[in-house]
N, C-alpha and C. Protein backbone atom coordinates (compact mmCIF):
# COMPACT_ATOMS: atom_id res chain seq x y z
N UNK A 1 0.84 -1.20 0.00
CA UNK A 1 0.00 0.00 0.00
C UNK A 1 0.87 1.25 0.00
N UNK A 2 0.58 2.51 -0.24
CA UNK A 2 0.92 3.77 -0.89
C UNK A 2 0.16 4.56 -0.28
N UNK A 3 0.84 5.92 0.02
CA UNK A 3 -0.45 6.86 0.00
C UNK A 3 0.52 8.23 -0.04
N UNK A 4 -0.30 9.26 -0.48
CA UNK A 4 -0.45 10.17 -0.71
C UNK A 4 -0.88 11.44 0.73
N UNK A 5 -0.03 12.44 1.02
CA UNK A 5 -1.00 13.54 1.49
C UNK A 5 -1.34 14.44 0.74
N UNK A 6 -2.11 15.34 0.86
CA UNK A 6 -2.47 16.88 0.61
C UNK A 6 -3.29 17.52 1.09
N UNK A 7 -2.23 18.98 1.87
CA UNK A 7 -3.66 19.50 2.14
C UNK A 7 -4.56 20.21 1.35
N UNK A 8 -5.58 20.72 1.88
CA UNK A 8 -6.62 21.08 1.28
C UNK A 8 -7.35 21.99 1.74
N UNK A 9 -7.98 23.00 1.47
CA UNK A 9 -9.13 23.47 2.12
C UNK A 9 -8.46 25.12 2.76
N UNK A 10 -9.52 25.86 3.43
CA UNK A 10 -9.14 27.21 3.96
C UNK A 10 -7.94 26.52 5.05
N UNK A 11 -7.91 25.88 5.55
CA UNK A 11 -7.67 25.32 7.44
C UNK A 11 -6.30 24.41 6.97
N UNK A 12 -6.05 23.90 5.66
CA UNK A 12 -4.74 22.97 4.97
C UNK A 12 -5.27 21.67 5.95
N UNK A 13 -6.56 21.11 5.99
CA UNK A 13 -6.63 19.95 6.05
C UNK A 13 -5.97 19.03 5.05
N UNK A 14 -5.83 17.29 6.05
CA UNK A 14 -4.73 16.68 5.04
C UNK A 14 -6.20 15.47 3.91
N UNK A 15 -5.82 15.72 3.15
CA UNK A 15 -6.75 14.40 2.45
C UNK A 15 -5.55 13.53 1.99
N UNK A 16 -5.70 12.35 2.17
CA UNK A 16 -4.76 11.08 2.03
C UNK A 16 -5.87 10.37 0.65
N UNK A 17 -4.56 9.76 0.03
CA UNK A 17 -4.89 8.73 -1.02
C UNK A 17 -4.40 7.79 -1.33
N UNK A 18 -4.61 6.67 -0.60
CA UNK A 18 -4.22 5.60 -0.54
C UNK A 18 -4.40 4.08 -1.71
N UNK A 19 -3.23 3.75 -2.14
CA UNK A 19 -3.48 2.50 -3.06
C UNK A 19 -2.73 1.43 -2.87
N UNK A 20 -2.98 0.65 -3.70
CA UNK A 20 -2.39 -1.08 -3.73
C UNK A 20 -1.62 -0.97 -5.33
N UNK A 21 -1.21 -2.29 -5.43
CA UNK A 21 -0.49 -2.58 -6.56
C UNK A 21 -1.04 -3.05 -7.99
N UNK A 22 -2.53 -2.57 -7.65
CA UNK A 22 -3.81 -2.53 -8.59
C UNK A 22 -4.34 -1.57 -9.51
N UNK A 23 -3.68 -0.13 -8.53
CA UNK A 23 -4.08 1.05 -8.64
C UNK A 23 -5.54 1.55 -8.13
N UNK A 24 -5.80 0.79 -7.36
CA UNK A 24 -7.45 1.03 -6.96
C UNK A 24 -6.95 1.50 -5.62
N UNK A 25 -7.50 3.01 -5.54
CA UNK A 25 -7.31 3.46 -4.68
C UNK A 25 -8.67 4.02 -3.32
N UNK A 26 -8.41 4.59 -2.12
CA UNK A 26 -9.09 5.14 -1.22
C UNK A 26 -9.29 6.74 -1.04
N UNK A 27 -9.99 7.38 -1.18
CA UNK A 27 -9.95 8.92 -1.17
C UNK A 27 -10.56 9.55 0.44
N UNK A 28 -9.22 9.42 1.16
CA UNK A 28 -9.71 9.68 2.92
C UNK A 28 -9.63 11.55 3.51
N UNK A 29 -10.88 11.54 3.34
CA UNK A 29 -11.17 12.67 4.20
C UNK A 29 -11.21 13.98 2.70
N UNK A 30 -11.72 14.06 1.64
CA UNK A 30 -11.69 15.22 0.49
C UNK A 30 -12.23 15.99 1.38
N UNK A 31 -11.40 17.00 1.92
CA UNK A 31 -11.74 18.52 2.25
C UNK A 31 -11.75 19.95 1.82
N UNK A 32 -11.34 20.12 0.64
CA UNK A 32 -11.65 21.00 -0.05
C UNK A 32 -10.48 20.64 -1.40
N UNK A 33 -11.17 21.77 -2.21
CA UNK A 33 -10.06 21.86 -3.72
C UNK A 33 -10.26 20.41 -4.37
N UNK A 34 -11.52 20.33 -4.84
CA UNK A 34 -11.93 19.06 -5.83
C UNK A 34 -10.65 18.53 -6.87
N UNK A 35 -10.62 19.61 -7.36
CA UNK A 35 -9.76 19.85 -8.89
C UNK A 35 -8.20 19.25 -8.29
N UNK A 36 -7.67 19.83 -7.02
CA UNK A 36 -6.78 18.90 -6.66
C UNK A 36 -6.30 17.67 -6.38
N UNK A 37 -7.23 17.31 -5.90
CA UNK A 37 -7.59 15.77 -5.83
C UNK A 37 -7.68 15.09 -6.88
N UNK A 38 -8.09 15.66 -7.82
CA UNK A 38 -8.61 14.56 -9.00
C UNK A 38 -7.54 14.80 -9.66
N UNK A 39 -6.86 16.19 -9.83
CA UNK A 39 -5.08 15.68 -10.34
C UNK A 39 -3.89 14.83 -10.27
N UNK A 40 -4.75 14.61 -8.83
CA UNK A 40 -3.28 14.05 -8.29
C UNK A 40 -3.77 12.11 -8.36
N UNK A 41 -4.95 12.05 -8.34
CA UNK A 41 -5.70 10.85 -8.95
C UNK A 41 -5.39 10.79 -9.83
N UNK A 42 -5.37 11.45 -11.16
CA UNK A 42 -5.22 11.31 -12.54
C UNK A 42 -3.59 10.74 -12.94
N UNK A 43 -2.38 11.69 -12.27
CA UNK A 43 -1.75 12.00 -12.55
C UNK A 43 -0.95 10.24 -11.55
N UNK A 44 -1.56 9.79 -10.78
CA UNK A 44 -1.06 8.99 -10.62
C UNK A 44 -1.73 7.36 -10.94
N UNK A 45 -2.30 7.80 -12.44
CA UNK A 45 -2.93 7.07 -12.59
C UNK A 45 -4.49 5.90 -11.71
N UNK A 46 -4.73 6.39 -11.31
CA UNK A 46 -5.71 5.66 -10.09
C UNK A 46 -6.95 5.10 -10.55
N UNK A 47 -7.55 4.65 -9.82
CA UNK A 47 -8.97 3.56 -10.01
C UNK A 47 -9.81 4.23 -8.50
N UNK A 48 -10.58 5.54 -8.37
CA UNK A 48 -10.74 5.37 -6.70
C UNK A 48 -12.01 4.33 -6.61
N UNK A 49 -12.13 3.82 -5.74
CA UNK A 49 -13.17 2.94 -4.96
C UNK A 49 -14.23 3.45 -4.18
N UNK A 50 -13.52 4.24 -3.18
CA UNK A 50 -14.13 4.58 -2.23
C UNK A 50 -14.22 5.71 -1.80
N UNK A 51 -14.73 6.78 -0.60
CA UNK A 51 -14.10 7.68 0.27
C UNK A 51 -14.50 7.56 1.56
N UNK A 52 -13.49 7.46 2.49
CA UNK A 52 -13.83 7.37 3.97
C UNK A 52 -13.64 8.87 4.38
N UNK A 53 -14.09 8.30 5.71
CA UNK A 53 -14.09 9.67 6.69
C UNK A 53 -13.72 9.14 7.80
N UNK A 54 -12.72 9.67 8.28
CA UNK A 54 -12.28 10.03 9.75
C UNK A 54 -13.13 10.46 10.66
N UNK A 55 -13.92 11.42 10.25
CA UNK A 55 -14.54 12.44 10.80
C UNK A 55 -16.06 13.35 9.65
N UNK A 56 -16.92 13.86 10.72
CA UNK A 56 -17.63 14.52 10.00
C UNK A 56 -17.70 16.15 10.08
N UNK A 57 -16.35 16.93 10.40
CA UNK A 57 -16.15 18.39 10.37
C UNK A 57 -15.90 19.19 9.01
N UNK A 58 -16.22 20.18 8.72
CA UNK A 58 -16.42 20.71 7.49
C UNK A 58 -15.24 20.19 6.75
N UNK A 59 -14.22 21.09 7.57
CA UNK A 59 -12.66 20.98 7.11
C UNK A 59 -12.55 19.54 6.33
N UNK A 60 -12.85 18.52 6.49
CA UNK A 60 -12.61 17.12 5.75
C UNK A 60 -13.89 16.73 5.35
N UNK A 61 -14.75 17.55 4.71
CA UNK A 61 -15.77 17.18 3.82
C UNK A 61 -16.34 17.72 2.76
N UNK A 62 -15.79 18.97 2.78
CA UNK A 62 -15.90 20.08 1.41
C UNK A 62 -16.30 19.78 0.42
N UNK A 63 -15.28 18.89 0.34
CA UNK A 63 -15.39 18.36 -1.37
C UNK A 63 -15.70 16.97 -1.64
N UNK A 64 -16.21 16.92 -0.42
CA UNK A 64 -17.23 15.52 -0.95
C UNK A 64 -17.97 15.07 -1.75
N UNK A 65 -19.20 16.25 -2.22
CA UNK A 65 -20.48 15.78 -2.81
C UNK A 65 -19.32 15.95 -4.36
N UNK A 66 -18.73 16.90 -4.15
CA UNK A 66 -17.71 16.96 -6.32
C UNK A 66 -17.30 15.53 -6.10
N UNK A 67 -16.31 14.96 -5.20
CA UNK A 67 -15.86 13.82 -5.53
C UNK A 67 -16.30 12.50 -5.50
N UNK A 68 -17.38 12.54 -4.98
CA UNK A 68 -18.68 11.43 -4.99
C UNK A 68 -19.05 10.94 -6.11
N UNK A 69 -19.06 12.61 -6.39
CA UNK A 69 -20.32 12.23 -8.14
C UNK A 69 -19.59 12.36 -9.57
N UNK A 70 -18.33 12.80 -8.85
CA UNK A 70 -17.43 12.33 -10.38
C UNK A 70 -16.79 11.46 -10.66
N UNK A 71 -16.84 10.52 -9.30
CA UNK A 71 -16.05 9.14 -9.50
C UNK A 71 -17.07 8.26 -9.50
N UNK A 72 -18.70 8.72 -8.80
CA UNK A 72 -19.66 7.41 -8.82
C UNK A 72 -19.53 6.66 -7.52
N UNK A 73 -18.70 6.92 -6.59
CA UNK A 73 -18.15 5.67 -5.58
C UNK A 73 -19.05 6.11 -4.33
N UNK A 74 -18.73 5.25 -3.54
CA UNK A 74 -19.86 5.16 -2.15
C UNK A 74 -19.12 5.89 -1.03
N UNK A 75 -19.32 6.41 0.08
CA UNK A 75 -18.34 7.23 0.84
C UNK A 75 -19.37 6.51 2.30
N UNK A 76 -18.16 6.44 3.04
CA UNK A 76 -18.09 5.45 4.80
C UNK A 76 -17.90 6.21 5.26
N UNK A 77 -18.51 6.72 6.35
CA UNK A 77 -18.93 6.64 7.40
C UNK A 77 -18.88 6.27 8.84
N UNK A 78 -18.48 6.62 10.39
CA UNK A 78 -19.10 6.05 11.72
C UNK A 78 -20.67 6.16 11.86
N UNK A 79 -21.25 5.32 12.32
CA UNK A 79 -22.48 5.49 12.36
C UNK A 79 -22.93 6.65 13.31
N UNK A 80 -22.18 7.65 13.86
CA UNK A 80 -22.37 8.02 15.05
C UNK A 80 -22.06 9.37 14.45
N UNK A 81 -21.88 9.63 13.54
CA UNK A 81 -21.73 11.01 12.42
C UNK A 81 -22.60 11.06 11.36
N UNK A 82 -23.38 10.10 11.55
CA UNK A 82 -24.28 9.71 10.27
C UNK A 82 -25.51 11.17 9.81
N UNK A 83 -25.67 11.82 10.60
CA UNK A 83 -26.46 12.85 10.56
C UNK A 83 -25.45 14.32 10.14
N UNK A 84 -24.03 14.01 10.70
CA UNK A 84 -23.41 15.30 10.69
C UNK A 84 -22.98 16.06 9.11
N UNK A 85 -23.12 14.75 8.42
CA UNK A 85 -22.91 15.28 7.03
C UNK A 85 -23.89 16.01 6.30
N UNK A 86 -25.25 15.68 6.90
CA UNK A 86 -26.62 17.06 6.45
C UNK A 86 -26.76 17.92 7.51
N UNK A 87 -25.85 18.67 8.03
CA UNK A 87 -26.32 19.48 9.26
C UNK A 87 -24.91 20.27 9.31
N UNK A 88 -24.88 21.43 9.18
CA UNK A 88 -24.13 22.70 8.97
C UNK A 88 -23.31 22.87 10.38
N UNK A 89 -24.40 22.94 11.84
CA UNK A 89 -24.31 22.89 12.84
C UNK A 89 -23.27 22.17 13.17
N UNK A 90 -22.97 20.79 13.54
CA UNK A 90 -22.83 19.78 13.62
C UNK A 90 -21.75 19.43 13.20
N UNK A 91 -21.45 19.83 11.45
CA UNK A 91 -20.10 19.65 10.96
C UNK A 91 -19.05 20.84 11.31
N UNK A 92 -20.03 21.52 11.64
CA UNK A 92 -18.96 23.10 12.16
C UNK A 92 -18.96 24.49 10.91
N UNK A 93 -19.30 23.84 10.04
CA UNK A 93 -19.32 24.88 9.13
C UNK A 93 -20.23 25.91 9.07
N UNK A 94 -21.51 25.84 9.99
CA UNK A 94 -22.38 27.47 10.56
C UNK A 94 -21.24 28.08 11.46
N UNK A 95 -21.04 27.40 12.60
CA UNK A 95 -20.39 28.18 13.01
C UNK A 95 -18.97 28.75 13.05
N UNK A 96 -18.09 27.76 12.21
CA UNK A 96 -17.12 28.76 11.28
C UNK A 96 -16.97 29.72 10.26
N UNK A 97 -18.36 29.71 10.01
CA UNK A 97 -18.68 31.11 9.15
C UNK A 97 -17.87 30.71 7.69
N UNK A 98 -17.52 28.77 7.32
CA UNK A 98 -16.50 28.96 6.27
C UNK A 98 -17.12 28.39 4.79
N UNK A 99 -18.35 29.03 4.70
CA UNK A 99 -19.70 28.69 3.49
C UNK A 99 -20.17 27.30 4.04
N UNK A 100 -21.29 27.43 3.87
CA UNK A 100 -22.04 25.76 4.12
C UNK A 100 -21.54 24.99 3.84
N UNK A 101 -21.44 23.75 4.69
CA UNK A 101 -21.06 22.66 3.84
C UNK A 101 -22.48 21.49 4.04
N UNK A 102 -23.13 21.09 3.35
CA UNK A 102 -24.38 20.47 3.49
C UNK A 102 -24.48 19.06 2.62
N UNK A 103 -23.95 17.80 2.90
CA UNK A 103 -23.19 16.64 1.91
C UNK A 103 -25.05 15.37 2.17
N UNK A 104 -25.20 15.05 1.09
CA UNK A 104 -26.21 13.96 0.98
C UNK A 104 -25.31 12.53 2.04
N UNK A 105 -26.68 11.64 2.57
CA UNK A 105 -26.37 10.44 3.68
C UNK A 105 -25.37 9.87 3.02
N UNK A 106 -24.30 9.46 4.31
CA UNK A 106 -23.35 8.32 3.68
C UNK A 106 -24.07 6.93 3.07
N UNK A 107 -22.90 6.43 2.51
CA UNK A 107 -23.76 5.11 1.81
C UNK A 107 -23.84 4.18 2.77
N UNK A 108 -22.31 3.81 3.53
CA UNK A 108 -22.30 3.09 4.20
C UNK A 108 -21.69 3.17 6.10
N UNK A 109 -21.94 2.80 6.96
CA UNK A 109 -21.62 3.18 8.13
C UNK A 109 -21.28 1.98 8.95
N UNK A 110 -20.25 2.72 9.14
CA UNK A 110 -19.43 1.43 10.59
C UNK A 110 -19.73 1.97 11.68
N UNK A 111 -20.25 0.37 12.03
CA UNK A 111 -20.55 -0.10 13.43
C UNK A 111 -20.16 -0.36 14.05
N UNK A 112 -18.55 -1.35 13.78
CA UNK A 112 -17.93 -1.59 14.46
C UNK A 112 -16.25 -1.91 14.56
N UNK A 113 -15.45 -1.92 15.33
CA UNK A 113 -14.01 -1.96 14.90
C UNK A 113 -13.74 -3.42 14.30
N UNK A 114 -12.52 -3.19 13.55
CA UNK A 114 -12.07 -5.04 13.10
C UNK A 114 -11.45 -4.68 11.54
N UNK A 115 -11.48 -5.34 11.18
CA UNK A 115 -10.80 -5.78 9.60
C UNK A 115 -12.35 -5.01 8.56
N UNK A 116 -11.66 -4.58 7.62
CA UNK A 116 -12.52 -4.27 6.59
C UNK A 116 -11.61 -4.31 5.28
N UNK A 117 -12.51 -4.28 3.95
CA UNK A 117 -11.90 -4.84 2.78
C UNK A 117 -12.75 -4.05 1.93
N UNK A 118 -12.57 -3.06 1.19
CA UNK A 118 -13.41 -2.30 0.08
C UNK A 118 -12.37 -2.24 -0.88
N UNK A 119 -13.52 -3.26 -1.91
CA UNK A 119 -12.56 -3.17 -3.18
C UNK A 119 -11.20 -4.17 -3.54
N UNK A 120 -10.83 -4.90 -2.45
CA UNK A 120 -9.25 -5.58 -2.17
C UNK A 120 -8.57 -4.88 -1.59
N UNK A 121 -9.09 -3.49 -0.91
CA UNK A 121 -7.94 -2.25 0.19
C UNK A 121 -8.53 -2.58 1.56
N UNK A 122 -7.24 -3.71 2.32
CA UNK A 122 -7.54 -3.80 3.18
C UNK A 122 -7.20 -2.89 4.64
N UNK A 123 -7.66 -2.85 5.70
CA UNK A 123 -7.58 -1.81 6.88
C UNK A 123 -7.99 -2.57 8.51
N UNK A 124 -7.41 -1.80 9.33
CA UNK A 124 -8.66 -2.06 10.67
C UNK A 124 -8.81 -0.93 10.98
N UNK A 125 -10.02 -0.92 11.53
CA UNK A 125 -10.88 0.55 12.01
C UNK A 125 -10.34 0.74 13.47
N UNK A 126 -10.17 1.63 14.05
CA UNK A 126 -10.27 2.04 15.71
C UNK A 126 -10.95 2.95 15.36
N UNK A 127 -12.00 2.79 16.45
CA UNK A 127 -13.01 3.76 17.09
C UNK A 127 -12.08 4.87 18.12
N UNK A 128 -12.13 5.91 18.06
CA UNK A 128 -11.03 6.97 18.57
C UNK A 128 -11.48 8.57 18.79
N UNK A 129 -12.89 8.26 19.37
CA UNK A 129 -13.58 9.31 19.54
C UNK A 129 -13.11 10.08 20.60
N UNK A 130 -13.43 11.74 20.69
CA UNK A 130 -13.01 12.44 21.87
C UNK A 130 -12.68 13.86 20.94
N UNK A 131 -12.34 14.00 19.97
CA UNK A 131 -12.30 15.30 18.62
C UNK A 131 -13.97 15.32 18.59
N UNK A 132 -14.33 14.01 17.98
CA UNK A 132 -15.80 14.50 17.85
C UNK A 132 -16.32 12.78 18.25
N UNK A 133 -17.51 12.75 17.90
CA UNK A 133 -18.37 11.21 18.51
C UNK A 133 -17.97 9.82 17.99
N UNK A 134 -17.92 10.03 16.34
CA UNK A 134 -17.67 9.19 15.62
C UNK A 134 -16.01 9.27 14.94
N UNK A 135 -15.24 9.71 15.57
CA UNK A 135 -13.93 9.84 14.90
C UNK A 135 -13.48 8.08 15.15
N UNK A 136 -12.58 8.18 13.73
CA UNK A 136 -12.44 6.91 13.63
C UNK A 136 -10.96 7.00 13.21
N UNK A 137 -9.77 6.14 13.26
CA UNK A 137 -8.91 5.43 12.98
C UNK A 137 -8.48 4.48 11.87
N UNK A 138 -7.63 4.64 10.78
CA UNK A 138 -7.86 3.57 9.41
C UNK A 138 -6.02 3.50 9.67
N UNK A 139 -6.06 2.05 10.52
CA UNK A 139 -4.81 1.32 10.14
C UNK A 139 -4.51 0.64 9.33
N UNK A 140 -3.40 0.39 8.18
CA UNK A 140 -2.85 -0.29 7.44
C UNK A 140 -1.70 -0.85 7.88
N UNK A 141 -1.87 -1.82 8.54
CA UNK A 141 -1.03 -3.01 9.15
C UNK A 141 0.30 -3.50 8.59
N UNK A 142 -0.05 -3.90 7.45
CA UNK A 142 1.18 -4.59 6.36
C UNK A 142 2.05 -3.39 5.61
N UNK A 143 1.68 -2.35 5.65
CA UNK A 143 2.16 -1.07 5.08
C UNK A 143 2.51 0.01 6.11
N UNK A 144 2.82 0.34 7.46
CA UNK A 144 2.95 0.61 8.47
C UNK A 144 3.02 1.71 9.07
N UNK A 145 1.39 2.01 8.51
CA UNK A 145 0.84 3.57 8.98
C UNK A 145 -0.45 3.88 9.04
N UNK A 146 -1.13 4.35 9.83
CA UNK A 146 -2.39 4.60 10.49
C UNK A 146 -2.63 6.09 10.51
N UNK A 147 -4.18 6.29 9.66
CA UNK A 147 -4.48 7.49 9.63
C UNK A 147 -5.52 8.07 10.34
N UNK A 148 -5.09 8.93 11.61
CA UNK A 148 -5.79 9.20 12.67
C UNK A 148 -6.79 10.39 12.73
N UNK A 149 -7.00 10.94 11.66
CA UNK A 149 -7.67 12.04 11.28
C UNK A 149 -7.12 13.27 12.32
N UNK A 150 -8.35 13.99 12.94
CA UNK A 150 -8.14 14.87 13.84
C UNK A 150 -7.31 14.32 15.46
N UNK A 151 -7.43 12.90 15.83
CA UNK A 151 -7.09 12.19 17.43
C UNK A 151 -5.62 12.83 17.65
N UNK A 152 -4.91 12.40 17.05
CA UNK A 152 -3.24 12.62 16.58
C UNK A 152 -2.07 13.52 16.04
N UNK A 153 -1.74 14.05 16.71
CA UNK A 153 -1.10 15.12 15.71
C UNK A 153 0.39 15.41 16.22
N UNK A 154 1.46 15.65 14.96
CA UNK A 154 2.77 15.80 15.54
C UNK A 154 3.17 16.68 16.30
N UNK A 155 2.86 16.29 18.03
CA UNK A 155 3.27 16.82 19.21
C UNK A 155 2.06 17.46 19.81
N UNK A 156 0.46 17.06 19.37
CA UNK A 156 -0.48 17.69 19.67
C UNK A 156 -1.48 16.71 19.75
N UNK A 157 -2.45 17.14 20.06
CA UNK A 157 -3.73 16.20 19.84
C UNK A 157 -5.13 16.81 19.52
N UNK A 158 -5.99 16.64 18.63
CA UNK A 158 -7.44 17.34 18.93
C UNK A 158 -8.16 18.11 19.39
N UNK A 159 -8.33 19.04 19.05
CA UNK A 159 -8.95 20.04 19.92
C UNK A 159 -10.82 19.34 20.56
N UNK A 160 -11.15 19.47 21.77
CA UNK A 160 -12.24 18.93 22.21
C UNK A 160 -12.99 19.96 22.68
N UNK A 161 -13.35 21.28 22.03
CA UNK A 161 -14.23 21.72 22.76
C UNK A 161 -15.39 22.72 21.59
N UNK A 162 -15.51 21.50 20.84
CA UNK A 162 -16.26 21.11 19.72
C UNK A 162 -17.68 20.22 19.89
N UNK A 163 -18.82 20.59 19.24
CA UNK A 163 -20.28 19.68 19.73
C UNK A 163 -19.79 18.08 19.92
N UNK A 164 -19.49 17.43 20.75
CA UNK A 164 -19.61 16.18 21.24
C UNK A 164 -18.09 15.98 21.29
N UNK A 165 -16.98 16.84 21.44
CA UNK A 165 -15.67 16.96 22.38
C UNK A 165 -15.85 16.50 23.49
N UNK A 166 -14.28 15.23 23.70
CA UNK A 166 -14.48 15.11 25.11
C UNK A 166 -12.74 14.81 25.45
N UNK A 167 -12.10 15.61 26.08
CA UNK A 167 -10.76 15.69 26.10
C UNK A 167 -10.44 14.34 26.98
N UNK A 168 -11.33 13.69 28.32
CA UNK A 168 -10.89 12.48 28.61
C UNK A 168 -10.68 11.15 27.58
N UNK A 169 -12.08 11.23 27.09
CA UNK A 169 -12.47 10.55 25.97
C UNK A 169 -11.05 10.27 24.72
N UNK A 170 -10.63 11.80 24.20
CA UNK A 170 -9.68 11.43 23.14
C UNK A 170 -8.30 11.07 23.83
N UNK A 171 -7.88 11.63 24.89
CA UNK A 171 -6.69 10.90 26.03
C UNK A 171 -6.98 9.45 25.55
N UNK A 172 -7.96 8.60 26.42
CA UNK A 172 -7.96 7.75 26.44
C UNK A 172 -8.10 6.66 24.90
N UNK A 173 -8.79 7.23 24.15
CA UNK A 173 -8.68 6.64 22.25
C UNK A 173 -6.83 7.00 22.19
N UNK A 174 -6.34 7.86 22.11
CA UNK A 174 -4.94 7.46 22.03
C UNK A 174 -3.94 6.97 22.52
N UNK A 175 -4.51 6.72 24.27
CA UNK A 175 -3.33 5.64 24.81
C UNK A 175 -3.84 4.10 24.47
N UNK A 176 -5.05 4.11 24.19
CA UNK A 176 -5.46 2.86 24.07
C UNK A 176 -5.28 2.33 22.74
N UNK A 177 -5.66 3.28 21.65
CA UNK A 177 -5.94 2.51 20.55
C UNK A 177 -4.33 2.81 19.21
N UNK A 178 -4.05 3.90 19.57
CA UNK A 178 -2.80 3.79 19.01
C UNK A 178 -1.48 4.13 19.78
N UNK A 179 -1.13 4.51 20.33
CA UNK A 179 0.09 4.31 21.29
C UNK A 179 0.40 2.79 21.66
N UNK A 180 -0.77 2.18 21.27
CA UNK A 180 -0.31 0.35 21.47
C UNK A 180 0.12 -0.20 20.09
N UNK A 181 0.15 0.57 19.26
CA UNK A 181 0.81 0.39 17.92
C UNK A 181 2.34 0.20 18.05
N UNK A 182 2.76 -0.80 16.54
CA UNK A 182 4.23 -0.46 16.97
C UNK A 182 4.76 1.13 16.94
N UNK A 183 6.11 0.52 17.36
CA UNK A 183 6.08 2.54 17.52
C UNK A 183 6.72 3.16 16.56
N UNK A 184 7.28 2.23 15.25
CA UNK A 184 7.71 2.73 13.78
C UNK A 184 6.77 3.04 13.26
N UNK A 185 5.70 2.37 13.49
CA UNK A 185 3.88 3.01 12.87
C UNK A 185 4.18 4.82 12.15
N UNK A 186 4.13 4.95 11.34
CA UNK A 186 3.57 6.15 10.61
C UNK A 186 2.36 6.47 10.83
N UNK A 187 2.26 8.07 11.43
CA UNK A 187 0.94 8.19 11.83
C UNK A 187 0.97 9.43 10.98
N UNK A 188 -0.36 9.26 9.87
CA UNK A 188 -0.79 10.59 9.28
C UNK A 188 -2.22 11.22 9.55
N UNK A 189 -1.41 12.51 10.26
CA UNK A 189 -2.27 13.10 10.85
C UNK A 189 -3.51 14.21 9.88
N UNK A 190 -4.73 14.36 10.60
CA UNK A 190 -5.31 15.25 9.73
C UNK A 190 -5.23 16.57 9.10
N UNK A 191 -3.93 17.13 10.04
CA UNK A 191 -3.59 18.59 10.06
C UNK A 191 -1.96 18.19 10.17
N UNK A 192 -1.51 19.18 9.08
CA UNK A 192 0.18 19.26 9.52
C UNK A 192 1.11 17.91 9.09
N UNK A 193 2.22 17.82 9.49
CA UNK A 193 3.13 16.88 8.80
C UNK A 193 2.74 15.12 9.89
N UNK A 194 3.19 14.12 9.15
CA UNK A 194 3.46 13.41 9.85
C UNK A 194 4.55 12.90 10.45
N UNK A 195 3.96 12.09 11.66
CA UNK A 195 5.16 11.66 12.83
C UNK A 195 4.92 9.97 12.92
N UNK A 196 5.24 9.25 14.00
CA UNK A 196 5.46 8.26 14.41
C UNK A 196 4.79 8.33 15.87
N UNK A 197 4.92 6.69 15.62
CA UNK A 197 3.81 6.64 17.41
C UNK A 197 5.45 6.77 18.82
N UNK A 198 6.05 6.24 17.97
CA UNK A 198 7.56 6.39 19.03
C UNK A 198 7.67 7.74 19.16
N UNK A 199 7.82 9.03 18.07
CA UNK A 199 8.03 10.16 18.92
C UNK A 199 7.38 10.57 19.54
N UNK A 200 5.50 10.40 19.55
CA UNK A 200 4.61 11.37 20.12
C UNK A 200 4.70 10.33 21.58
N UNK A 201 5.11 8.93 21.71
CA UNK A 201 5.38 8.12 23.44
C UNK A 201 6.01 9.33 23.86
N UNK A 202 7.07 9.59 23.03
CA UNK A 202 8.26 10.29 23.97
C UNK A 202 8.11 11.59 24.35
N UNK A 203 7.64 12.38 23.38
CA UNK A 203 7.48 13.93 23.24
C UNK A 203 6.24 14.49 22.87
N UNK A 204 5.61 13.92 23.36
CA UNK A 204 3.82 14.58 22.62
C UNK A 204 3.47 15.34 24.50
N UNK A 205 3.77 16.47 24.79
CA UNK A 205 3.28 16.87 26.14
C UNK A 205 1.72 16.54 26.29
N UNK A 206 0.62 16.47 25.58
CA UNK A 206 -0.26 16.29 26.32
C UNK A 206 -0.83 14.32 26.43
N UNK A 207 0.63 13.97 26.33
CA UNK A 207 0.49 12.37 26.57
C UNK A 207 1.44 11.96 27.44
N UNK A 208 1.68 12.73 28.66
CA UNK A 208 2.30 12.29 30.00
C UNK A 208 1.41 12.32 30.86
């Protein structure tokens, strides 16, 4: 597996694009700048499949409904965000004042953590809520990096004081669900560069 960052959007959210040796790829988190995305799809020849979400905040959903309907593909979901993608409120974009963002129901929604397979791109989910309700986790095991959306960040973590923020809550999704990773793990975060689960053990201050 392969992947791609870029950011995107007013805020330089990261959208990741992940593939196999098929070229069928994953389109995680399109947050703004359609036209970018689909360049960098094009340009690296791709097949997309899918689009997940980390999360349901404006910043990583912008450009959802363009990249939905120009590739045709189905876009995933936590079941526990399942509303946040028709609701302005909710995704943050009323009250960031950063134009509506208002996206039709996901297709499909996870229920639960474990192994998943869309397309032949395989993953495991962690549930890693505490940014928002349904934040979720997409590890790639055999390729040795996990994309933590908003939970994770090099030397930082999530801001929680967001509709359904809970700063114990995301503490605990990152000592539990990735800090038990190995610690060469590549962690790409939703904002900013990526790090490793070994530097943020050592040096992430709000994980002592």
């Amino acid at each position: 597996m392969k992947w791609k960052r870029m950011p995107v959007g007013p805020v330089a959210a990261n959208c990741y694009i992940v593939w196999n040796d098929s070229k069928n790829c994953l389109i995680i988190d399109p947050g703004g700048e359609a036209e970018k995305i689909r360049s960098a799809i094009n340009k690296l020849e791709l097949t997309p499949k899918a689009i997940l979400l980390t999360h349901c905040h404006f910043d990583h959903i912008a450009a959802l409904e363009d990249i939905r309907t120009f590739y045709s593909i189905p876009v995933y979901v936590h079941e526990n965000e399942a509303k946040w993608l028709l609701d302005p409120a909710l995704n943050g974009s009323q009250l960031f004042k950063a134009g509506i963002v208002r996206c039709k129901p996901a297709d499909h929604f996870f229920t639960s953590e474990g192994t998943h397979e869309v397309e032949g791109l395989k993953f495991t989910l962690f549930e890693t809520p505490g940014h928002s309700p349904g934040s979720v986790t997409f590890y790639f095991e055999e390729a040795g990096f996990v994309i933590s959306g908003d939970a994770l960040f090099y030397g930082s973590i999530g801001r929680t004081d967001l509709p359904g923020g809970n700063h114990q809550e995301l503490i605990k999704s990152i000592k539990e669900k990735l800090l038990t990773l190995p610690d060469d793990t590549i962690v790409l975060s939703g904002h900013d560069q990526e790090t490793t689960i070994f530097h943020e053990k050592e040096f992430n201050p709000f994980l002592k």
